[in-house]
PDB file of N, CA and C in Angstrom:
ATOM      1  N   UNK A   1       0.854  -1.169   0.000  1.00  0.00           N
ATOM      2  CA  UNK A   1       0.000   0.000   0.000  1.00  0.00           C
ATOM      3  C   UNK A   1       0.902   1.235   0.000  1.00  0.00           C
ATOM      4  N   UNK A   2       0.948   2.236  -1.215  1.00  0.00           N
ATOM      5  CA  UNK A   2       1.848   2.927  -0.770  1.00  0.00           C
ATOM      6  C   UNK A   2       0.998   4.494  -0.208  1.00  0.00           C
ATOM      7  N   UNK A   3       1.809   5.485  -0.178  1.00  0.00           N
ATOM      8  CA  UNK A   3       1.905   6.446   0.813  1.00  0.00           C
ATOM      9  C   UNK A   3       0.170   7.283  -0.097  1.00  0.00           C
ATOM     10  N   UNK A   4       0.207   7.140  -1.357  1.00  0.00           N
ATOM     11  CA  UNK A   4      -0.626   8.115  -1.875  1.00  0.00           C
ATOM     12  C   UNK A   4      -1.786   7.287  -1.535  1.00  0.00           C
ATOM     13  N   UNK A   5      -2.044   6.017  -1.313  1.00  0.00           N
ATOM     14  CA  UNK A   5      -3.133   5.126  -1.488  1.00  0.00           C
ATOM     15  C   UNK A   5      -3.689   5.738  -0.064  1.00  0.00           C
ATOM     16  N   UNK A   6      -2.816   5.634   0.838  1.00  0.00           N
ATOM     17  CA  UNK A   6      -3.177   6.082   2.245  1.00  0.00           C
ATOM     18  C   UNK A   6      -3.449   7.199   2.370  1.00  0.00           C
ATOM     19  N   UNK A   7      -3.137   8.423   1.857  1.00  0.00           N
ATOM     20  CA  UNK A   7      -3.485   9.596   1.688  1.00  0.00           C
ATOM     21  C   UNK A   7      -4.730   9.787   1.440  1.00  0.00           C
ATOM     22  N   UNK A   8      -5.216   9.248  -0.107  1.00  0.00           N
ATOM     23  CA  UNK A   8      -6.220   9.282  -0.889  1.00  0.00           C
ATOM     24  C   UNK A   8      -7.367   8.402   0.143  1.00  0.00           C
ATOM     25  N   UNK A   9      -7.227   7.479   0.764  1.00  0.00           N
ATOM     26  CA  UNK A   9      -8.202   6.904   1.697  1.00  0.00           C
ATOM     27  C   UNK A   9      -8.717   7.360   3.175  1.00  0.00           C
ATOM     28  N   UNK A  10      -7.226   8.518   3.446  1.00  0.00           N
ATOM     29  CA  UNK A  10      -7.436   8.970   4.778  1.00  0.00           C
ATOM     30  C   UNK A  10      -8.360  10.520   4.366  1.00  0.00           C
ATOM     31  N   UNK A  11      -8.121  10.731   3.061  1.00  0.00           N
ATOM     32  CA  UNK A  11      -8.650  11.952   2.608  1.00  0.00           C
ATOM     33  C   UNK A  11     -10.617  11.797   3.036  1.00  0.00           C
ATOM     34  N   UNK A  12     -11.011  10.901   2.090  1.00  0.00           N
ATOM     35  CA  UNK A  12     -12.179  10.337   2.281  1.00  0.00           C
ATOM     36  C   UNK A  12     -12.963   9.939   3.334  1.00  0.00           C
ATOM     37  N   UNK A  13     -12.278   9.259   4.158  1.00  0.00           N
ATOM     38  CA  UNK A  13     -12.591   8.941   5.251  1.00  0.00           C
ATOM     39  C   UNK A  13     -12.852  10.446   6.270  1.00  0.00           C
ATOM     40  N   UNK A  14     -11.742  11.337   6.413  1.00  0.00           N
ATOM     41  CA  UNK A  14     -11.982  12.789   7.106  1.00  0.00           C
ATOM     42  C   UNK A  14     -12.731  13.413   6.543  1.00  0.00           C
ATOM     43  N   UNK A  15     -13.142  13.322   5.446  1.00  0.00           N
ATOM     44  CA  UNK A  15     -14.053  14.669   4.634  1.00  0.00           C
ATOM     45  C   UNK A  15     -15.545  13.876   4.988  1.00  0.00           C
ATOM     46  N   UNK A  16     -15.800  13.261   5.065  1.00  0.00           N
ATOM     47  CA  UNK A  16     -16.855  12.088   5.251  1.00  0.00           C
ATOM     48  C   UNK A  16     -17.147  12.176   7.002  1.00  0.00           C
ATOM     49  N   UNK A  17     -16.271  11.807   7.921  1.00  0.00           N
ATOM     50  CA  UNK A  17     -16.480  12.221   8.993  1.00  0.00           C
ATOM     51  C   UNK A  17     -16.820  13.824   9.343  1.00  0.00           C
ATOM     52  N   UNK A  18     -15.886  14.647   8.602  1.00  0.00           N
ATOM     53  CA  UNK A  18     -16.110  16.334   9.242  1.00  0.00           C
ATOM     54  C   UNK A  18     -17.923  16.700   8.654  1.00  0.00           C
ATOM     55  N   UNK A  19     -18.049  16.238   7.154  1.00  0.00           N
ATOM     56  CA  UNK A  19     -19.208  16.301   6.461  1.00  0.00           C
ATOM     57  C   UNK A  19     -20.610  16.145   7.677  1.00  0.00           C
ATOM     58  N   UNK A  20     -20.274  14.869   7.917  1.00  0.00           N
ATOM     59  CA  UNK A  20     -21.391  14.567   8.975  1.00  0.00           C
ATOM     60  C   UNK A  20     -21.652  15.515  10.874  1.00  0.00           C
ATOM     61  N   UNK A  21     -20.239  15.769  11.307  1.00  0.00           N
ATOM     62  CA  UNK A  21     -20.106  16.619  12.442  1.00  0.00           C
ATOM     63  C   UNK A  21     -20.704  17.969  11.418  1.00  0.00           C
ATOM     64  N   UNK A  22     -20.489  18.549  10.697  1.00  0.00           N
ATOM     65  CA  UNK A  22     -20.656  20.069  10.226  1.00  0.00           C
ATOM     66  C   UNK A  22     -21.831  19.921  10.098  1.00  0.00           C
ATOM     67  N   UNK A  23     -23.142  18.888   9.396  1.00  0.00           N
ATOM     68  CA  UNK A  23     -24.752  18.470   9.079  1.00  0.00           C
ATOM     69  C   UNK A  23     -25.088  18.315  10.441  1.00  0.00           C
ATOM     70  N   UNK A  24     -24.270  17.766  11.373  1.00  0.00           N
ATOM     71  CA  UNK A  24     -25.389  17.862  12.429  1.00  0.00           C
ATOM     72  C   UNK A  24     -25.147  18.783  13.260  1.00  0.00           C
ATOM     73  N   UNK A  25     -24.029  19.646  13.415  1.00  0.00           N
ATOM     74  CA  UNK A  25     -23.911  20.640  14.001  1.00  0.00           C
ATOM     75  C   UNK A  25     -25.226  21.889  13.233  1.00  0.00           C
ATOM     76  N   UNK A  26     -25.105  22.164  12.500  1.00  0.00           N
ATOM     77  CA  UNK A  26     -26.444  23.063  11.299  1.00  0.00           C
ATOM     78  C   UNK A  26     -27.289  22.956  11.585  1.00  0.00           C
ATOM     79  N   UNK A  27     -27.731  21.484  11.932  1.00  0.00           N
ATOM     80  CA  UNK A  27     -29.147  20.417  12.332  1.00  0.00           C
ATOM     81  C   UNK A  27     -29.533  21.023  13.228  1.00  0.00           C
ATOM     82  N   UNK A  28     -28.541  20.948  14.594  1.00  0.00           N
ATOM     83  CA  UNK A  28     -28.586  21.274  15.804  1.00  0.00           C
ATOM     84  C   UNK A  28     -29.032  22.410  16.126  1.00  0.00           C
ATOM     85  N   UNK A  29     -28.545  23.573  15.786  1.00  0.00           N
ATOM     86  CA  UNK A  29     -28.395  24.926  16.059  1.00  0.00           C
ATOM     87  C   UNK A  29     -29.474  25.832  15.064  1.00  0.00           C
ATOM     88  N   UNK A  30     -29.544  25.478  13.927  1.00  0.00           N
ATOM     89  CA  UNK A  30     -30.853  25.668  12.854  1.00  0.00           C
ATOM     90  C   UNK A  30     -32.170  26.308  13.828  1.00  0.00           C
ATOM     91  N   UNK A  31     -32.708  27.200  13.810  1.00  0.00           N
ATOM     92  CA  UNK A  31     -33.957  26.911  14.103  1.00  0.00           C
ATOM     93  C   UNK A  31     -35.039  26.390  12.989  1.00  0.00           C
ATOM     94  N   UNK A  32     -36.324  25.876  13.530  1.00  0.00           N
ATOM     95  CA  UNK A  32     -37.363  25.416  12.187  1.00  0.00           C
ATOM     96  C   UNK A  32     -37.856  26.144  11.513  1.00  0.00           C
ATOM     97  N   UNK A  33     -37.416  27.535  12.012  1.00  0.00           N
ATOM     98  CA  UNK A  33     -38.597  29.022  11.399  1.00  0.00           C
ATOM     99  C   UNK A  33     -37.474  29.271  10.289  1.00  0.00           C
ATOM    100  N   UNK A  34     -36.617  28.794  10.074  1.00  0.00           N
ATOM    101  CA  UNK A  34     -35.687  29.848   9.014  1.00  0.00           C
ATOM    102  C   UNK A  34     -36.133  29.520   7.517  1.00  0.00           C
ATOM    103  N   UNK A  35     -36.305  30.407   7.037  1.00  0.00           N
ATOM    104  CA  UNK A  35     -37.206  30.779   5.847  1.00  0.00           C
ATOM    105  C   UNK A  35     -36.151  30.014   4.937  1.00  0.00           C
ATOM    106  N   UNK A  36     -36.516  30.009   3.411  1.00  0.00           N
ATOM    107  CA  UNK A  36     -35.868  28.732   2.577  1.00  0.00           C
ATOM    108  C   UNK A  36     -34.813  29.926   1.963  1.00  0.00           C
ATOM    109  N   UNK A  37     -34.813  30.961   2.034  1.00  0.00           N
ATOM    110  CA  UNK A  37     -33.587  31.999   1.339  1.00  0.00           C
ATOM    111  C   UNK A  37     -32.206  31.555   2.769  1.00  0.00           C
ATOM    112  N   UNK A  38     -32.427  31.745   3.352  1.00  0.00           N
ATOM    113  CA  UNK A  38     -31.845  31.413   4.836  1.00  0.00           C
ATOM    114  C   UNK A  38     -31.431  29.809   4.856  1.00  0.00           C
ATOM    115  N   UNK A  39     -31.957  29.108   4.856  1.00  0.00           N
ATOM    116  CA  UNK A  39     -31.665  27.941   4.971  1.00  0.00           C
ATOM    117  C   UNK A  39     -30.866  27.281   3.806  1.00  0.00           C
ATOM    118  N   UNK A  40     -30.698  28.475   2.613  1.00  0.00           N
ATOM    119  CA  UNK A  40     -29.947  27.778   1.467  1.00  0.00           C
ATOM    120  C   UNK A  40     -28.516  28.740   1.585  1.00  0.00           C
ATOM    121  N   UNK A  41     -28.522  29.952   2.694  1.00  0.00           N
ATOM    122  CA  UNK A  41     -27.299  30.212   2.955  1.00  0.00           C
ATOM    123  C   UNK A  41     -26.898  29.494   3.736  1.00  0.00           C
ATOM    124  N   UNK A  42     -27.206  29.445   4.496  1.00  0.00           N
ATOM    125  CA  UNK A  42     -26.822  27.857   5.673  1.00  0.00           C
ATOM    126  C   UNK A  42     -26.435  26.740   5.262  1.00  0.00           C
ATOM    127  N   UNK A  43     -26.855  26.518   4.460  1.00  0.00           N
ATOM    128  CA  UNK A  43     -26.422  25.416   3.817  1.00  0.00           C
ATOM    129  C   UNK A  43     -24.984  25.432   2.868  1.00  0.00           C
ATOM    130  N   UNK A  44     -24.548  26.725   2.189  1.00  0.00           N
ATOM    131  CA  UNK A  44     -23.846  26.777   1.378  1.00  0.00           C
ATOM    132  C   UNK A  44     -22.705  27.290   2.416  1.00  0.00           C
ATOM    133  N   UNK A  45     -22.919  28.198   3.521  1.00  0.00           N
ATOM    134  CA  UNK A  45     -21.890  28.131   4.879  1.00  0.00           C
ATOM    135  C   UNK A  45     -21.042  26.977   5.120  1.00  0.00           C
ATOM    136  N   UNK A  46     -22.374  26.052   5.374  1.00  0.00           N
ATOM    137  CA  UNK A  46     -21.712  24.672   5.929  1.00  0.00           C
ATOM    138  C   UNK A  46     -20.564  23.994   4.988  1.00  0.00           C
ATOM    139  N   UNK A  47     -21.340  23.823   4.152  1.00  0.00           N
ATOM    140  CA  UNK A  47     -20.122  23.170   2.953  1.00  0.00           C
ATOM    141  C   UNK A  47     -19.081  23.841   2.753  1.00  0.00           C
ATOM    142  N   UNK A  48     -19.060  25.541   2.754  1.00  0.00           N
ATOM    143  CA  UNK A  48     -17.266  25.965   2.963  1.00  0.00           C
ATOM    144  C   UNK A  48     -16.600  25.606   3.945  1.00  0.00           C
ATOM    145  N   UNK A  49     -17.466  25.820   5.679  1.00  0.00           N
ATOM    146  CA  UNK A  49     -16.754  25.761   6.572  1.00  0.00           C
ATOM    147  C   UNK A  49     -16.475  24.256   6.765  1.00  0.00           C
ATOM    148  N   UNK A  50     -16.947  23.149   6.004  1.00  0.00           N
ATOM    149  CA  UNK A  50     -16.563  21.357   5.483  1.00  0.00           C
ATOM    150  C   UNK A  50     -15.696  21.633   5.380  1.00  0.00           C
ATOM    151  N   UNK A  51     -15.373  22.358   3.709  1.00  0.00           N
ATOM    152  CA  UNK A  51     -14.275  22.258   3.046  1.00  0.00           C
ATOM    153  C   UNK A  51     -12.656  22.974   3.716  1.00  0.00           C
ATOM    154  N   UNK A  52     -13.296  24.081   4.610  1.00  0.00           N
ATOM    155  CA  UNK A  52     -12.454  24.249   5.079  1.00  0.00           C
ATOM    156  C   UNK A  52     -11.287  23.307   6.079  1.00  0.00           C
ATOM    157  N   UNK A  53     -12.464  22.832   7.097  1.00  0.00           N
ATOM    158  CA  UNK A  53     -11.614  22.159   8.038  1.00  0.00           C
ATOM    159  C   UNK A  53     -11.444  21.362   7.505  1.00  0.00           C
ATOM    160  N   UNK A  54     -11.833  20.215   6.202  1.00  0.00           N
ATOM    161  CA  UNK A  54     -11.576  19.496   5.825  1.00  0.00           C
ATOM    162  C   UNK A  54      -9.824  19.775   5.617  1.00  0.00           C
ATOM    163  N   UNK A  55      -9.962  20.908   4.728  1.00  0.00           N
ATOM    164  CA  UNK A  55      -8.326  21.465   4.022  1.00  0.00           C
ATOM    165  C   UNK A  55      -7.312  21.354   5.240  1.00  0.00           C
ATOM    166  N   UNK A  56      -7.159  21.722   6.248  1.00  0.00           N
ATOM    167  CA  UNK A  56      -7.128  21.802   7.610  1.00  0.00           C
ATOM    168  C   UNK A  56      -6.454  20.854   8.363  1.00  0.00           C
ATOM    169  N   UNK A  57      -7.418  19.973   8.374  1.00  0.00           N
ATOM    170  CA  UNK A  57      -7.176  18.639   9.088  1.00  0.00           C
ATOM    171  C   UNK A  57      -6.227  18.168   7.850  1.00  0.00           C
ATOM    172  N   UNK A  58      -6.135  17.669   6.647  1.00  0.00           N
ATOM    173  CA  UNK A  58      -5.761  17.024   5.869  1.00  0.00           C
ATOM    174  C   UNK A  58      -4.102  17.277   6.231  1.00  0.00           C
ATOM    175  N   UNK A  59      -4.324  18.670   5.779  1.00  0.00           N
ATOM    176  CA  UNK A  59      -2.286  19.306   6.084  1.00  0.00           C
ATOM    177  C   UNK A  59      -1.845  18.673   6.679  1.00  0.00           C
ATOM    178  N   UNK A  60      -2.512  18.818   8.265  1.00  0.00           N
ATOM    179  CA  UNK A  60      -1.991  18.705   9.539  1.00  0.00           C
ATOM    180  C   UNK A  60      -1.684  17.006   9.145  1.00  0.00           C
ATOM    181  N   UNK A  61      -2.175  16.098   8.912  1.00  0.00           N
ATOM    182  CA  UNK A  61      -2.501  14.795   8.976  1.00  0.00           C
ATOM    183  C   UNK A  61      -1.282  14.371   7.595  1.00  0.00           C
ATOM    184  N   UNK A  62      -1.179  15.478   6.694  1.00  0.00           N
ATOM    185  CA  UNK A  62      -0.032  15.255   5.406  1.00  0.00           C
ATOM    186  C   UNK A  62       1.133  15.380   6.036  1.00  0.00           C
ATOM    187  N   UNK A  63       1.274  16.352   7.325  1.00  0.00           N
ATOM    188  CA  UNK A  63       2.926  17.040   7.849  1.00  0.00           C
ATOM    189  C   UNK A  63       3.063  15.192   8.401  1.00  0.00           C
ATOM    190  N   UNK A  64       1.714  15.128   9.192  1.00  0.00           N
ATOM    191  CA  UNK A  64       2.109  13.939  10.557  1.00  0.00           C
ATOM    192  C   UNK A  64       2.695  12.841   9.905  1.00  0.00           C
ATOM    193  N   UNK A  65       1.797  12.347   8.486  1.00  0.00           N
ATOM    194  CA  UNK A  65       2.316  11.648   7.778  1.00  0.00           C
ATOM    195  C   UNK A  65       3.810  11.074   7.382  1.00  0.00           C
ATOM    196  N   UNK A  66       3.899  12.806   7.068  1.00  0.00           N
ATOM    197  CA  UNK A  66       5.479  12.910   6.012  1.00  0.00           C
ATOM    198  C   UNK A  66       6.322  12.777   7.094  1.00  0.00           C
ATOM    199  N   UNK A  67       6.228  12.904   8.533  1.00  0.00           N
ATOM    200  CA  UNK A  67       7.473  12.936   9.366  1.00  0.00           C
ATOM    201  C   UNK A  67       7.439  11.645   9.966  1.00  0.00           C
ATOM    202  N   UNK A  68       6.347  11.008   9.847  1.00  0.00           N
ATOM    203  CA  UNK A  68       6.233   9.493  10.273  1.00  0.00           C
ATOM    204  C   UNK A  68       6.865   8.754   9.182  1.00  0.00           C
ATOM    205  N   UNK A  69       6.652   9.014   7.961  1.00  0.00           N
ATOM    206  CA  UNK A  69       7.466   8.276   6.549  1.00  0.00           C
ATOM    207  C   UNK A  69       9.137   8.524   6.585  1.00  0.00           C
ATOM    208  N   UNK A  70       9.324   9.936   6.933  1.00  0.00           N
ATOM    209  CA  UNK A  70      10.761  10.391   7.045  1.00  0.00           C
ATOM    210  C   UNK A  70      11.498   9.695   8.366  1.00  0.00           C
ATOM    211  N   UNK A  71      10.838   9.136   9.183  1.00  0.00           N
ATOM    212  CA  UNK A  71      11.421   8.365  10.448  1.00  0.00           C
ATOM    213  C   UNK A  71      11.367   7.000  10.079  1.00  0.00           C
ATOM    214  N   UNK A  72      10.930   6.686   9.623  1.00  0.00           N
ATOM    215  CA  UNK A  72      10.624   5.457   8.913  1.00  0.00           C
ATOM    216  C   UNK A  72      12.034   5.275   7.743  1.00  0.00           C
ATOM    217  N   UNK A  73      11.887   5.972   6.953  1.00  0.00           N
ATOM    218  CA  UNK A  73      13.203   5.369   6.370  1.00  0.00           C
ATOM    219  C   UNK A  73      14.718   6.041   6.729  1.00  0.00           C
ATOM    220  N   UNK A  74      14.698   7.173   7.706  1.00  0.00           N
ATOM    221  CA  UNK A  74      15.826   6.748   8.617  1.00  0.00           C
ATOM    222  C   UNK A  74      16.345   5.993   9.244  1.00  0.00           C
ATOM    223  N   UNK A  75      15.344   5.523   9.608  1.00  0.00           N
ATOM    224  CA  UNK A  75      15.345   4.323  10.709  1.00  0.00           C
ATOM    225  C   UNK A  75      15.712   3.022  10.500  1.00  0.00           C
ATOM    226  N   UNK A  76      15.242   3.063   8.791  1.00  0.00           N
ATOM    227  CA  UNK A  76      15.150   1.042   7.909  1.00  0.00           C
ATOM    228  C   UNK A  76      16.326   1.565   7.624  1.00  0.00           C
ATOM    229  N   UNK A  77      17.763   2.214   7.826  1.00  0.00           N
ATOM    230  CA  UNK A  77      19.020   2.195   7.352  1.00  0.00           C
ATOM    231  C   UNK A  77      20.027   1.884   8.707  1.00  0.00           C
ATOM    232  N   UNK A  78      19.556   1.515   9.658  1.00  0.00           N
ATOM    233  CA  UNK A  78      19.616   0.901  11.070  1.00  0.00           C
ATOM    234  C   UNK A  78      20.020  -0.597  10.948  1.00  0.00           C
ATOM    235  N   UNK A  79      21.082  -0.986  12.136  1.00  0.00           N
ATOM    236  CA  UNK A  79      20.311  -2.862  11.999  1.00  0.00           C
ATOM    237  C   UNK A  79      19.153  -3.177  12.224  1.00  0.00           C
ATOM    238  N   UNK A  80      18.787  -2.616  13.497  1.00  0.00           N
ATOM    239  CA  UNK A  80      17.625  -3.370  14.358  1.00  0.00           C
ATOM    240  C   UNK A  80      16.028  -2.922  13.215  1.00  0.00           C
ATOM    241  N   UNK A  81      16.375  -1.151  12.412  1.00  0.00           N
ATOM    242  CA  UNK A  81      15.607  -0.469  11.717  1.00  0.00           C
ATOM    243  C   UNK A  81      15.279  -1.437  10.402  1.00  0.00           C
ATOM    244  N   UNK A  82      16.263  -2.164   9.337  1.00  0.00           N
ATOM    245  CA  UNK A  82      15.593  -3.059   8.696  1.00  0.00           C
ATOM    246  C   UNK A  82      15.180  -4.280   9.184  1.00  0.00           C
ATOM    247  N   UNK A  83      15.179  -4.638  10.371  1.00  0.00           N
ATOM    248  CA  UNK A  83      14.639  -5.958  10.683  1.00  0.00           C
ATOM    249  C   UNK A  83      13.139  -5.072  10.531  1.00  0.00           C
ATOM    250  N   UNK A  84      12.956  -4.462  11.477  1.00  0.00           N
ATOM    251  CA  UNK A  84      11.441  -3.612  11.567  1.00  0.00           C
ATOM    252  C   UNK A  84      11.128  -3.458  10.260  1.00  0.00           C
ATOM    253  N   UNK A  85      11.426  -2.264   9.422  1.00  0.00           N
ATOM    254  CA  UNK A  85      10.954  -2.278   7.618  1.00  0.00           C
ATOM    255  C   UNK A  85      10.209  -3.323   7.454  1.00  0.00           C
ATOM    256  N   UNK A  86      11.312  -4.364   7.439  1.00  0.00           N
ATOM    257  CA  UNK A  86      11.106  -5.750   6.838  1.00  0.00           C
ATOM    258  C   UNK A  86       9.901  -6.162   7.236  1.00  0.00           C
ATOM    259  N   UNK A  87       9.613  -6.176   8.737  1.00  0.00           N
ATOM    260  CA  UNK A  87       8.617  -6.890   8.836  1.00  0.00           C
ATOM    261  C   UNK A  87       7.129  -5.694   8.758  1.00  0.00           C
ATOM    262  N   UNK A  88       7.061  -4.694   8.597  1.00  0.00           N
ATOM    263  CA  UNK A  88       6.239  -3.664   8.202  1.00  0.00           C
ATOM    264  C   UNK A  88       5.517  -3.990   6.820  1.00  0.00           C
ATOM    265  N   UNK A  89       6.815  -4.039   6.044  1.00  0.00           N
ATOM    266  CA  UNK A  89       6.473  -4.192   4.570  1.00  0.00           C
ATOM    267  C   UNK A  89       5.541  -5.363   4.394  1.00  0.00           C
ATOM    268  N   UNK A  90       6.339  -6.759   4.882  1.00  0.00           N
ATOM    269  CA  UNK A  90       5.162  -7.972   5.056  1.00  0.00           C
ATOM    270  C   UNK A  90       3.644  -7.901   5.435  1.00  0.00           C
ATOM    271  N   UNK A  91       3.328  -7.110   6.045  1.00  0.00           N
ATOM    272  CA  UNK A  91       2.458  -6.745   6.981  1.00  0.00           C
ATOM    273  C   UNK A  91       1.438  -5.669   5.978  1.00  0.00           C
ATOM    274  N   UNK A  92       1.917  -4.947   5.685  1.00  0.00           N
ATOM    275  CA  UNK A  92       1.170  -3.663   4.483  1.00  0.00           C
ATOM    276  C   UNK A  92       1.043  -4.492   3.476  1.00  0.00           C
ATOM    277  N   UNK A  93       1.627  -5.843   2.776  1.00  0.00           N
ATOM    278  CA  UNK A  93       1.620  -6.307   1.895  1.00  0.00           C
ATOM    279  C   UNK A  93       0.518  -7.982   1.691  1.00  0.00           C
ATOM    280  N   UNK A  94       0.132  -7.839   3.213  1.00  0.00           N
ATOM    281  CA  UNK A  94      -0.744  -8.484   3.373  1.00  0.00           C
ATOM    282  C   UNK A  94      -2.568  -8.419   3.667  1.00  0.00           C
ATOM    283  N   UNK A  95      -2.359  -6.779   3.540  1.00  0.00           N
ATOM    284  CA  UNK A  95      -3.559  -6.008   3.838  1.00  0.00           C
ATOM    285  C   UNK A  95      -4.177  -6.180   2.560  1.00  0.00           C
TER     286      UNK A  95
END
């Protein structure tokens, strides 16, 4: 599995989770009286402030990534570090 596959799946998975916290947060706080001009700004709010934290979280989760990958192959240039690799790779390659 490499690094973009995980990216591209962790992408989905967060935009999908924030999607649903941001709908029911709207849900929540909405009153029932808000007229349909109102409720279609509300609606178009929500989906920036999605997209936003979506953008957001992702970075943060791309830096955590990249410094977890960058320790990672410092590390597989180690003795004890390619025994680990080694058995990592087996392991991702069995998923």
């Amino acid at each position: 599995m490499s690094i973009m596959l995980v990216k591209a799946i962790g992408e989905v998975v967060v935009s999908i989770g924030i999607g649903a916290i941001v709908k029911n947060v709207v849900k929540a706080t909405t009153p029932a009286t808000v007229g349909l001009a109102k409720r279609v700004c509300i609606g178009v709010g929500a989906l920036a402030l999605d997209f936003m934290i979506t953008d957001a979280v992702m970075t943060y989760a791309e830096k955590t990534i990249g410094k977890v990958f960058a320790k990672v192959e410092e590390t597989k240039h180690t003795q004890y570090g390619t025994k680990i690799y080694d058995l990592c790779e087996e392991e991702i390659h069995r998923m």
